[in-house]
N, C-alpha and C. Protein backbone atom coordinates (compact mmCIF):
# COMPACT_ATOMS: atom_id res chain seq x y z
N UNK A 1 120.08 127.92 113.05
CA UNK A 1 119.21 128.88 113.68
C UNK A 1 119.55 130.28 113.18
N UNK A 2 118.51 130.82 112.78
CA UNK A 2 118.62 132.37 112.82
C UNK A 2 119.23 132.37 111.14
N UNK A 3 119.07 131.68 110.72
CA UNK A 3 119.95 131.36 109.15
C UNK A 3 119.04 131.36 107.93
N UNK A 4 117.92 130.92 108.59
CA UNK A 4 116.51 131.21 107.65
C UNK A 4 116.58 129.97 107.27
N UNK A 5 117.11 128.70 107.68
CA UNK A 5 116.70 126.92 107.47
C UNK A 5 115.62 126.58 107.78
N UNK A 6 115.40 127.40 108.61
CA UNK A 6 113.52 126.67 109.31
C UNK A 6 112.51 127.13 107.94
N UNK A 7 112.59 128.22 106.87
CA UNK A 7 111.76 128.07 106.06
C UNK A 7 112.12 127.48 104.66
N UNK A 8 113.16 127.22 104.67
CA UNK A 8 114.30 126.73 103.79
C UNK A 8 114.12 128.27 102.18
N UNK A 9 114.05 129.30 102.51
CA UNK A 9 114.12 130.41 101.92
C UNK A 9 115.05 130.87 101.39
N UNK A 10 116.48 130.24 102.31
CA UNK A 10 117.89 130.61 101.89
C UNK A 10 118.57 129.62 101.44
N UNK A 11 117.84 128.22 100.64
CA UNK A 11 118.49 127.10 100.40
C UNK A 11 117.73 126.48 99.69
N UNK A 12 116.82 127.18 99.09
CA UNK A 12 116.20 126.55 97.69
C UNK A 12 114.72 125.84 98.25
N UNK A 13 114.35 125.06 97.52
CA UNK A 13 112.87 124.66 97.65
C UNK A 13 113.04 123.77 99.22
N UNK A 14 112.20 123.78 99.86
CA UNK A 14 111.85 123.30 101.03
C UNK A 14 111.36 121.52 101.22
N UNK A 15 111.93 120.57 101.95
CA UNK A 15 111.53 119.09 101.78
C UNK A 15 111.30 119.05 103.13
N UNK A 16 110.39 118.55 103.29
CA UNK A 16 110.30 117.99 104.70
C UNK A 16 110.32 116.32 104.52
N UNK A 17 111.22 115.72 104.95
CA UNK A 17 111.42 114.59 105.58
C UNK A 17 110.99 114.09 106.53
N UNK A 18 110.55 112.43 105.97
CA UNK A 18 110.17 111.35 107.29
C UNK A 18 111.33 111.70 108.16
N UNK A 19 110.78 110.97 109.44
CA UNK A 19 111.29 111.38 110.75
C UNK A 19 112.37 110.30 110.60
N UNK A 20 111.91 108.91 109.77
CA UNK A 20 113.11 107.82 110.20
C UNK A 20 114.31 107.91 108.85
N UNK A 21 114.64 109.27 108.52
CA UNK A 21 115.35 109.12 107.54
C UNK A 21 116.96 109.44 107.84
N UNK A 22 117.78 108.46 107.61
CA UNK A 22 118.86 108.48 108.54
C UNK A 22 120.32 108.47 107.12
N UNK A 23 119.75 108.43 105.48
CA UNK A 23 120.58 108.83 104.64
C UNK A 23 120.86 107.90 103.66
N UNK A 24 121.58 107.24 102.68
CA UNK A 24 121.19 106.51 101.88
C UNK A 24 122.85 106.39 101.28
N UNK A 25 122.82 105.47 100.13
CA UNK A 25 124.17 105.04 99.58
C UNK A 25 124.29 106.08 98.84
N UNK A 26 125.66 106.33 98.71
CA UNK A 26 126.24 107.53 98.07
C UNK A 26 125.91 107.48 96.50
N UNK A 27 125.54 108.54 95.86
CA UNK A 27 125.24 108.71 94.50
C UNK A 27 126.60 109.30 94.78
N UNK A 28 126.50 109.29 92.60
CA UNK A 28 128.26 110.31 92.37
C UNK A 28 127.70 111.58 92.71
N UNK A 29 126.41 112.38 92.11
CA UNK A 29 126.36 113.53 92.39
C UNK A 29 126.34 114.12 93.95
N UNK A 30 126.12 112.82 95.17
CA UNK A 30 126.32 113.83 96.09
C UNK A 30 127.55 113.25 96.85
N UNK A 31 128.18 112.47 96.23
CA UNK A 31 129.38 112.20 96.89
C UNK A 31 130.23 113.34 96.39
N UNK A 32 129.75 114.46 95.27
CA UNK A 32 130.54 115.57 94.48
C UNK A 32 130.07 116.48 95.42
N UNK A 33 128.72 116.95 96.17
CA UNK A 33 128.68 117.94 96.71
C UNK A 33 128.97 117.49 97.94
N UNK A 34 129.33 116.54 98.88
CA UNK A 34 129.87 116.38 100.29
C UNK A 34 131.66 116.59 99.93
N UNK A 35 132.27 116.20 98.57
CA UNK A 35 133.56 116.52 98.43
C UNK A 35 133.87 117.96 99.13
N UNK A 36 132.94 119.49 99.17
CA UNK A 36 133.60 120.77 99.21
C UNK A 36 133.23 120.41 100.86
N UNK A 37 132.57 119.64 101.96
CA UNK A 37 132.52 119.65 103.16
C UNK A 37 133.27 118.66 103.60
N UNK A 38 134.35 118.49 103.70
CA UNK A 38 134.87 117.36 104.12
C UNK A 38 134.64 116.52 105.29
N UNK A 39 134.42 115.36 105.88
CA UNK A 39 133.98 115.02 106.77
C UNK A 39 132.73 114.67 107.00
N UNK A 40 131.87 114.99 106.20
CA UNK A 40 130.16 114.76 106.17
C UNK A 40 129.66 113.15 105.50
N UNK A 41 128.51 113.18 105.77
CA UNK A 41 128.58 111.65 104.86
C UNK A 41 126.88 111.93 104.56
N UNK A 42 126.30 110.85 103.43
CA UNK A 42 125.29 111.25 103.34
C UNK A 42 124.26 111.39 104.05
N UNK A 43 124.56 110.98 105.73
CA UNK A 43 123.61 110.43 107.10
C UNK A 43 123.52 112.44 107.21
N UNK A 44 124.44 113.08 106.94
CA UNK A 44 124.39 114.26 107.60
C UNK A 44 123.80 115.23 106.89
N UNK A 45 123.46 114.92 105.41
CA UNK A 45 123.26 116.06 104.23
C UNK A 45 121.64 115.51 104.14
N UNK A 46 120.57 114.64 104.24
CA UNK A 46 119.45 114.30 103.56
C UNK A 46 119.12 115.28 102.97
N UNK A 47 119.33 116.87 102.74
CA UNK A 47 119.11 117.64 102.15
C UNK A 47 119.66 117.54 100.51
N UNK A 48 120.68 117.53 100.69
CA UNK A 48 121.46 116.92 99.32
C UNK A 48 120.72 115.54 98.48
N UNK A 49 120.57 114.70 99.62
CA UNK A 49 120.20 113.27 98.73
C UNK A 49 119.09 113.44 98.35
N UNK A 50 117.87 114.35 99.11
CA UNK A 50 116.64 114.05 98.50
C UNK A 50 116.14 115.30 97.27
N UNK A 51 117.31 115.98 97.39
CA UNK A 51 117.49 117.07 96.09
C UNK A 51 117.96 116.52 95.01
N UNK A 52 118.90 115.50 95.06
CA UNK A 52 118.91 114.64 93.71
C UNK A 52 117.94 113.62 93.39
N UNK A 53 117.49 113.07 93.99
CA UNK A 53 116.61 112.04 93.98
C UNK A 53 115.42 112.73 93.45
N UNK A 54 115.00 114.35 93.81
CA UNK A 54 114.56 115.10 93.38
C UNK A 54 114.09 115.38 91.70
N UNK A 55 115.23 115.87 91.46
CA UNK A 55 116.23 116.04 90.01
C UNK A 55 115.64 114.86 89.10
N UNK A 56 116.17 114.08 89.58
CA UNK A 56 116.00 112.54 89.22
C UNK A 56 114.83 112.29 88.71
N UNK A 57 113.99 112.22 89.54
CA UNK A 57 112.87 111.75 89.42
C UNK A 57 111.71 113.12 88.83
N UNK A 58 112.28 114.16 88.66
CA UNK A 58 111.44 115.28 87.77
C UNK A 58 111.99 114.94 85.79
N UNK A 59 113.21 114.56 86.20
CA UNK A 59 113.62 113.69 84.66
C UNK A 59 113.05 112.69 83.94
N UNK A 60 113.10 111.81 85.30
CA UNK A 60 111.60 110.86 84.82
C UNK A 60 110.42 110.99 84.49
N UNK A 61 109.64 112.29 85.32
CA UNK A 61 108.32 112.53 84.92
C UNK A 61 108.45 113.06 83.80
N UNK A 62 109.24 114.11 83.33
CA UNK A 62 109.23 114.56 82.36
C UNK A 62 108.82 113.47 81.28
N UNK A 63 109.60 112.28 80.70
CA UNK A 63 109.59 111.19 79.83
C UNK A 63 108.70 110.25 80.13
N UNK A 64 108.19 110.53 81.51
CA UNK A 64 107.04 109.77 80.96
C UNK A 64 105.47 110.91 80.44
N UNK A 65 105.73 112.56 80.78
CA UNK A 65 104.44 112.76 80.06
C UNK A 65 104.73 113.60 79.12
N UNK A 66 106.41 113.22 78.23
CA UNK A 66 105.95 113.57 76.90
C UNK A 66 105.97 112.27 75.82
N UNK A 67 106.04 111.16 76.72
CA UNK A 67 105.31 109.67 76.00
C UNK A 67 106.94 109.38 75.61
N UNK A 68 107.79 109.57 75.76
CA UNK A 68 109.01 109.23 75.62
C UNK A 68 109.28 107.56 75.95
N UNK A 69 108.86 107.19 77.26
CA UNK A 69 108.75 106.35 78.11
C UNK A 69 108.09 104.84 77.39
N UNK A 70 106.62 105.12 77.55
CA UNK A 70 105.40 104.69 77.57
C UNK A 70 104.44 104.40 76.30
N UNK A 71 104.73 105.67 75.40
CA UNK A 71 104.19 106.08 74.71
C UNK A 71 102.74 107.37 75.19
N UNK A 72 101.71 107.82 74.96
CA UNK A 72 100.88 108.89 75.02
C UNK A 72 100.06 108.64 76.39
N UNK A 73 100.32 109.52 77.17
CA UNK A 73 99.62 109.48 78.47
C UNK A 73 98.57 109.92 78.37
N UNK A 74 97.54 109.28 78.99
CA UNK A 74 96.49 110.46 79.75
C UNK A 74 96.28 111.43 80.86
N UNK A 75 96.91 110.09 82.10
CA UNK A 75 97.02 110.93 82.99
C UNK A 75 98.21 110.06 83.92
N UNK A 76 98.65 111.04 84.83
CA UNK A 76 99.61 109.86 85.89
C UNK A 76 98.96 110.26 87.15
N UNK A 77 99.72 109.78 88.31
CA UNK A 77 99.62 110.22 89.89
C UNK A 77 101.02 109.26 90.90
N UNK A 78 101.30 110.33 91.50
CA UNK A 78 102.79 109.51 91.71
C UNK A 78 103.02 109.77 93.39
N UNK A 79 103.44 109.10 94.66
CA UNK A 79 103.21 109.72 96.12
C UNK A 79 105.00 108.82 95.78
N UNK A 80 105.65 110.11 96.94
CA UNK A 80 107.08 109.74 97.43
C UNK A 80 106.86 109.64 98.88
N UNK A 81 107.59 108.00 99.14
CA UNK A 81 107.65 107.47 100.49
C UNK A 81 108.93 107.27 100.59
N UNK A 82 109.32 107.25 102.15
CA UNK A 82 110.73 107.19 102.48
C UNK A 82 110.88 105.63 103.08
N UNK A 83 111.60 105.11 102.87
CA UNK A 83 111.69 103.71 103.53
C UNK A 83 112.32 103.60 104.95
N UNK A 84 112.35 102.63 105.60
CA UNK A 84 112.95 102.83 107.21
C UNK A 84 114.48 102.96 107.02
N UNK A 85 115.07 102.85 106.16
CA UNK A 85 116.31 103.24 106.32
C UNK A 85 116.83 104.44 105.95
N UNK A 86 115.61 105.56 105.07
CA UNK A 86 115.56 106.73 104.73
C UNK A 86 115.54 107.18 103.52
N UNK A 87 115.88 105.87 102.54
CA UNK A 87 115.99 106.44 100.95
C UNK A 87 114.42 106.67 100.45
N UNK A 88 114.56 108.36 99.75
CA UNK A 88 113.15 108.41 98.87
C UNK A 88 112.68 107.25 97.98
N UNK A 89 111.51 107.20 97.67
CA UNK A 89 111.12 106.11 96.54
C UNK A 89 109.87 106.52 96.32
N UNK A 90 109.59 106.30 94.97
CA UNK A 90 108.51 106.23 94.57
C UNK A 90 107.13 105.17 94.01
N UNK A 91 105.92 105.37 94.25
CA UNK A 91 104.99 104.55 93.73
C UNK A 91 104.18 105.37 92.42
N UNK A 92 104.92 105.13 91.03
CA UNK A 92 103.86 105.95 89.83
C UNK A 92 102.82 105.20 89.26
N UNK A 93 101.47 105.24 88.85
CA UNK A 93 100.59 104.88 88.24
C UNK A 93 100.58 106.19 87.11
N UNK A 94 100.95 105.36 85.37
CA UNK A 94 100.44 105.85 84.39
C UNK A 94 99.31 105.15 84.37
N UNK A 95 98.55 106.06 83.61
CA UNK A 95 97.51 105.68 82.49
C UNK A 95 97.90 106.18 81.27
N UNK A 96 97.39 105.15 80.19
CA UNK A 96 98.13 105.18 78.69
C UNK A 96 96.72 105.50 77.68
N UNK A 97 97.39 106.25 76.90
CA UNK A 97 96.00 106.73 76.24
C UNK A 97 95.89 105.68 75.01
N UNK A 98 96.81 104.43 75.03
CA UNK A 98 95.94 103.32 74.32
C UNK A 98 95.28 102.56 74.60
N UNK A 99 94.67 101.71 74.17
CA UNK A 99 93.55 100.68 74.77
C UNK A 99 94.96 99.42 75.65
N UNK A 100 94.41 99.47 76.98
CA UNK A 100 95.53 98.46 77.52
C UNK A 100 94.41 97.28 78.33
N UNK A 101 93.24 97.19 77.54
CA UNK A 101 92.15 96.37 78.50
C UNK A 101 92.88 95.05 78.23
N UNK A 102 93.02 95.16 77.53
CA UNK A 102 93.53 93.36 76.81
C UNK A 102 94.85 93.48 75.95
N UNK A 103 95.97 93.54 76.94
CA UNK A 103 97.30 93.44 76.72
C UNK A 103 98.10 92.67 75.87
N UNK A 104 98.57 92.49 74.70
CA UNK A 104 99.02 91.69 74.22
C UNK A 104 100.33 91.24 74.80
N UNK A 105 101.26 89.69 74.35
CA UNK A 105 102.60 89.57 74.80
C UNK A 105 103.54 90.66 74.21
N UNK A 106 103.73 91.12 72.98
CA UNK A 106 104.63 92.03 72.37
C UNK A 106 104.45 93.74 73.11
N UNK A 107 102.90 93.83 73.27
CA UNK A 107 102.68 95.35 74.21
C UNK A 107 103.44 95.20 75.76
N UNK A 108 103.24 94.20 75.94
CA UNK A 108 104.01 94.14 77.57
C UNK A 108 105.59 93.83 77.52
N UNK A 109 105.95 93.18 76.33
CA UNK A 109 107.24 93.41 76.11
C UNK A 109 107.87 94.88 75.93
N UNK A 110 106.76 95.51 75.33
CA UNK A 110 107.25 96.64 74.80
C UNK A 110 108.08 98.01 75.96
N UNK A 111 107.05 97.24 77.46
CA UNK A 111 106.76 97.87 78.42
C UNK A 111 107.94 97.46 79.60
N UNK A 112 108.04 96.26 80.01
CA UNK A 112 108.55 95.87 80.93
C UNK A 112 109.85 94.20 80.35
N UNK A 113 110.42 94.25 80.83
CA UNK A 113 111.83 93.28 81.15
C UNK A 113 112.26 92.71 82.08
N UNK A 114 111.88 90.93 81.99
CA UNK A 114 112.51 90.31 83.55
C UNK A 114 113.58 89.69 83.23
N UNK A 115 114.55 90.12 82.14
CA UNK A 115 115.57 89.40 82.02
C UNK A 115 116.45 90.03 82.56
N UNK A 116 117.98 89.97 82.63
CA UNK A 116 119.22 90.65 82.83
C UNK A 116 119.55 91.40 81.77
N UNK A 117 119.82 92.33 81.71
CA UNK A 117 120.94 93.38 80.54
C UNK A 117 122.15 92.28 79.91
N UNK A 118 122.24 92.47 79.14
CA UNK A 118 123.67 91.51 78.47
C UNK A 118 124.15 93.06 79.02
N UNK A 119 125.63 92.53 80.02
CA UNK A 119 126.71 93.55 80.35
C UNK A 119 127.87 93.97 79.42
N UNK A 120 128.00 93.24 78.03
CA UNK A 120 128.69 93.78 76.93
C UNK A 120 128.06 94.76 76.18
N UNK A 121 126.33 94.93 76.33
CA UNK A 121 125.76 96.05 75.20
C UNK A 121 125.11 96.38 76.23
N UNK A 122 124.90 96.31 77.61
CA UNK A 122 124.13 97.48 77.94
C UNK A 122 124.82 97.18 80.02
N UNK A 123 126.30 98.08 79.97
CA UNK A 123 127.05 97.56 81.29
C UNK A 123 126.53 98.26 82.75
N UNK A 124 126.06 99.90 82.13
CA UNK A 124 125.17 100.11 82.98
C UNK A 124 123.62 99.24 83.66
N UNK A 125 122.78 99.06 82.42
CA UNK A 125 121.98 98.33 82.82
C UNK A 125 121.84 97.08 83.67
N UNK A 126 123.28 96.54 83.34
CA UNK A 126 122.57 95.22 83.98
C UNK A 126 123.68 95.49 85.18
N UNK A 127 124.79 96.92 85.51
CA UNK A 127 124.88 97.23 87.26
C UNK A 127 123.67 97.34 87.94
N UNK A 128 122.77 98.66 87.33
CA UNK A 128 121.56 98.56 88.11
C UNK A 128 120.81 97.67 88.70
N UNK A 129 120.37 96.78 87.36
CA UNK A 129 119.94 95.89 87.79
C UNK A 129 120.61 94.52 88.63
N UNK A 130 121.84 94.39 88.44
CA UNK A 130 122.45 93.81 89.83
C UNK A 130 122.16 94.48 91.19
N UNK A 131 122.57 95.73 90.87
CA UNK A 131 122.68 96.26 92.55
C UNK A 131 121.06 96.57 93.33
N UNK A 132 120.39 96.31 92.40
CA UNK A 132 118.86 97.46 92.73
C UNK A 132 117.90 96.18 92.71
N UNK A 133 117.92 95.37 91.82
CA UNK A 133 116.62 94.53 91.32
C UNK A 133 116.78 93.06 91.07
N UNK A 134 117.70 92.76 91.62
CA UNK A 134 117.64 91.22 91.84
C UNK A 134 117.31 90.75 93.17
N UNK A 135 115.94 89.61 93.45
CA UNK A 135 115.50 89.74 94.75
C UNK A 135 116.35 88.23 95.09
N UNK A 136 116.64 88.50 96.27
CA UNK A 136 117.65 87.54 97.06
C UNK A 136 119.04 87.39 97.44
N UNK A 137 119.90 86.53 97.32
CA UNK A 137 119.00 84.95 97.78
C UNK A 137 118.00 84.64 98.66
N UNK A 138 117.41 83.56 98.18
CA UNK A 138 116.40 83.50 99.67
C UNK A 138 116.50 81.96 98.98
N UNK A 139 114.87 81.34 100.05
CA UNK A 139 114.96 80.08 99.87
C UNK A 139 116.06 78.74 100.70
N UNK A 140 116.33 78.22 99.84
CA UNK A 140 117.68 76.87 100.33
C UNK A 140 118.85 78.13 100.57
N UNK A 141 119.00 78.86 100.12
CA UNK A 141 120.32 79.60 100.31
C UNK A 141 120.68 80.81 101.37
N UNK A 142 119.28 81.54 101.81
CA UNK A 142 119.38 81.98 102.85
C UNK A 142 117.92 82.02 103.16
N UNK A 143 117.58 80.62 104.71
CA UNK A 143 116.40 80.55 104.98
C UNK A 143 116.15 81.75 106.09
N UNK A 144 117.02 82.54 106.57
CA UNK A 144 116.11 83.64 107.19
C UNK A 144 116.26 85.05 106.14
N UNK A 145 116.18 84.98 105.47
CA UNK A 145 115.39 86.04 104.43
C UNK A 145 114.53 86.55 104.91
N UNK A 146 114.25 87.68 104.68
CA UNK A 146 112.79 88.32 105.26
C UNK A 146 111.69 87.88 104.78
N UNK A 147 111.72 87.52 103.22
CA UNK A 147 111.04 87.27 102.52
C UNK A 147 110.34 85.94 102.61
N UNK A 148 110.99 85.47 103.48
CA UNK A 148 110.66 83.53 103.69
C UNK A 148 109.54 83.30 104.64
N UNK A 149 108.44 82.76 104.33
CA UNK A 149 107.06 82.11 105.41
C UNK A 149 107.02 81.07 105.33
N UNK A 150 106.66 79.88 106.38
CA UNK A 150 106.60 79.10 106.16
C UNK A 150 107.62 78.12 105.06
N UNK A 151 109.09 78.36 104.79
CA UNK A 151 109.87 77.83 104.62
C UNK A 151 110.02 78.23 102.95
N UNK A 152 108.99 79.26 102.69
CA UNK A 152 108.85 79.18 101.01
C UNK A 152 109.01 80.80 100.76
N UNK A 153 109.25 81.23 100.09
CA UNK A 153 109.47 82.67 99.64
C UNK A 153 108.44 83.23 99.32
N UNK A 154 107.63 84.15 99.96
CA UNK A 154 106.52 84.77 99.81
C UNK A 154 106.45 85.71 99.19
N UNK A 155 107.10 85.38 98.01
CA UNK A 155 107.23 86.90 96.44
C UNK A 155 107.64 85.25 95.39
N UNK A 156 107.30 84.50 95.83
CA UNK A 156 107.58 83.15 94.68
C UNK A 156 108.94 83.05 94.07
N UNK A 157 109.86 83.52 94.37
CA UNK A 157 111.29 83.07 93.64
C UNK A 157 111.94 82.07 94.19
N UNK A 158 112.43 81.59 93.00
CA UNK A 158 113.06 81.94 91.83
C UNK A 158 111.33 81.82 91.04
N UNK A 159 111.36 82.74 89.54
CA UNK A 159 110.26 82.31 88.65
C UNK A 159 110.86 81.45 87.92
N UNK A 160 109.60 81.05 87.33
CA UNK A 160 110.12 79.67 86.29
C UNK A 160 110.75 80.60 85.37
N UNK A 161 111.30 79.93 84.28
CA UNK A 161 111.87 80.75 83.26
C UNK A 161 111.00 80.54 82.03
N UNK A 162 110.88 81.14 81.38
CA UNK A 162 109.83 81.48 80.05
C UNK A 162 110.25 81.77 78.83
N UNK A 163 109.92 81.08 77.70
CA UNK A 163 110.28 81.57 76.46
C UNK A 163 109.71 82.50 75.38
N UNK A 164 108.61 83.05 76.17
CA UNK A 164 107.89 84.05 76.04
C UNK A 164 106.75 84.31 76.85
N UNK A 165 106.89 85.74 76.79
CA UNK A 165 105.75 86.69 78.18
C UNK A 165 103.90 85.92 77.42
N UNK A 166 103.10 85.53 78.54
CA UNK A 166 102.31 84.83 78.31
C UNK A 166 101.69 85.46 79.18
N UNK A 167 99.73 85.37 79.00
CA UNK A 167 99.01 86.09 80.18
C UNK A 167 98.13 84.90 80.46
N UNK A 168 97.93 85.03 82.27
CA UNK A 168 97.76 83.67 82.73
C UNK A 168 95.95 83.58 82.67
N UNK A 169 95.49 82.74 83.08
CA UNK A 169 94.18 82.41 82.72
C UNK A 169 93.54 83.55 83.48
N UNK A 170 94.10 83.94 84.43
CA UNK A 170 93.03 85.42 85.42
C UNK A 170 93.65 86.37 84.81
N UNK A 171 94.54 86.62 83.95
CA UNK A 171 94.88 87.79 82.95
C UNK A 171 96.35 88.39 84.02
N UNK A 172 97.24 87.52 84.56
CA UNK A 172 98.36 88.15 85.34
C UNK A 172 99.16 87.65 84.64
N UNK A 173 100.41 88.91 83.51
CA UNK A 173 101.17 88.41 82.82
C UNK A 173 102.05 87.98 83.89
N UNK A 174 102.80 86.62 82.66
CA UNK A 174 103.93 85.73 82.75
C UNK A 174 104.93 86.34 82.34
N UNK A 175 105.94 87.14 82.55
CA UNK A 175 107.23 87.63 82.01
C UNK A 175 107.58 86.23 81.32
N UNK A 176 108.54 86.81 80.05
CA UNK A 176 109.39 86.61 79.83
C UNK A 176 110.43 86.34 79.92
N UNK A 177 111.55 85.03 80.78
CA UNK A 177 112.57 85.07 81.32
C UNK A 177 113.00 83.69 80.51
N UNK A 178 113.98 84.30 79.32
CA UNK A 178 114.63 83.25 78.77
C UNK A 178 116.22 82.99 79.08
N UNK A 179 116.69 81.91 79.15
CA UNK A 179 117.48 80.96 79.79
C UNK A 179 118.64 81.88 78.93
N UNK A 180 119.51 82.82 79.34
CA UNK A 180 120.03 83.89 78.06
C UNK A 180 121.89 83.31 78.73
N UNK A 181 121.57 82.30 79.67
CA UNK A 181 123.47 82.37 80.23
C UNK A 181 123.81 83.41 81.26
N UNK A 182 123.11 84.19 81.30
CA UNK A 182 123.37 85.58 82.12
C UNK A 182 123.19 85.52 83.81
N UNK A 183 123.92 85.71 84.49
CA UNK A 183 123.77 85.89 85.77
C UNK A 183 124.12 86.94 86.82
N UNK A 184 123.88 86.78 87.88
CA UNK A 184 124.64 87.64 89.09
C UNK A 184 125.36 87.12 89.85
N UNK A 185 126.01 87.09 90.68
CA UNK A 185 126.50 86.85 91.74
C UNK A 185 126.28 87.29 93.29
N UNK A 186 126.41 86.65 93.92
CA UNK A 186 125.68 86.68 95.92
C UNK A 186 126.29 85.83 96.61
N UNK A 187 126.79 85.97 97.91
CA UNK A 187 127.34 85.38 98.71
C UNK A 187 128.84 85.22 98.48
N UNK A 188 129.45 86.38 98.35
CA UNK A 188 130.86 86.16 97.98
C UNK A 188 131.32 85.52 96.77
N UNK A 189 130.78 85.71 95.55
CA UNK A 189 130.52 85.32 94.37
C UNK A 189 130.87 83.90 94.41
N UNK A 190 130.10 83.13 95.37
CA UNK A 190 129.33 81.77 94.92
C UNK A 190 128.37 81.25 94.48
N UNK A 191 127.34 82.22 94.49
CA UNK A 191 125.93 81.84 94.11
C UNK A 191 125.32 82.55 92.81
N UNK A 192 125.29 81.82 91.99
CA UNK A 192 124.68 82.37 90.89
C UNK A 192 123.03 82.81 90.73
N UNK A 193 122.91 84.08 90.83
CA UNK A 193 122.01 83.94 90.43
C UNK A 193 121.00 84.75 88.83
């Protein structure tokens, strides 16, 4: 109060936050700026987290509209939603200024990846993608999953595995998921997945 927070004038650009946002897993960068407050955690700063996430994600736009990404944009449109546990996220729609009516397998390769990172040439990648983008377990291995209806996983996993990205007869590509040895681990590293 009385500090000039209510217009955020004295603390840089102004965020207003969902109401159910209660703070998120520690990044390094703001586990570096809660280091000079000792005692705080990220439940207490959302100012901090959604200033990197911020950062972050202005890095990204950047690469994707100087075609870095993607290759040559036309146009994008991008809305940030907070999830019920409070972390920012985003939903982006590019548009690509090549013809993408009729997708080939090698253009969608070019684009997207449902395999794992080999963790010897790329160790970051395939943390992320452990910690961020592997969906489950579900199924036989944990039947109250959220994800589970009627006894079956209502996002279809596991996918079959594929030896190349294929587009299905209504035109919904088939990733690519070849049998590469590569896995994760879940459930107290018993479960491969």
């Amino acid at each position: 109060m009385g500090e000039g927070n209510s217009t955020g004038k004295n603390v840089g650009v102004q965020f207003i936050l969902h109401g159910s946002f209660t703070g998120g897993p520690r990044r390094q960068e703001i586990a570096d700026a809660l280091a000079a407050e000792p005692g705080q955690t990220t439940a207490d700063r959302p100012d901090i987290t959604t200033r990197v996430f911020s950062m972050k994600y202005e890095e990204f736009l950047d690469g994707v509209k100087d075609g870095t990404f993607f290759g040559a944009v036309q146009a994008y449109l991008y809305v940030v939603e907070f999830q019920k546990r409070g972390l920012p996220h985003t939903h982006t729609l590019v548009w690509l200024k090549a013809d993408t009516k009729d997708p080939s397998p090698s253009f969608i390769d070019g684009l997207i990846s449902a395999e794992l990172p080999d963790p010897l040439v790329d160790p970051l990648g395939y943390a992320l993608v452990d910690e961020f983008m592997v969906h489950g377990p579900c199924g036989v291995y944990n039947t109250k999953c959220a994800c589970m209806k009627n006894n079956c996983c209502s996002k279809r996993f596991p996918k079959p595995l594929s030896e190349d990205t294929m587009v299905d007869h209504v035109g919904y590509p088939v990733y690519r998921r070849r049998d590469t040895g590569l896995y994760v681990l879940r459930q107290k590293d018993s479960l491969r997945l």
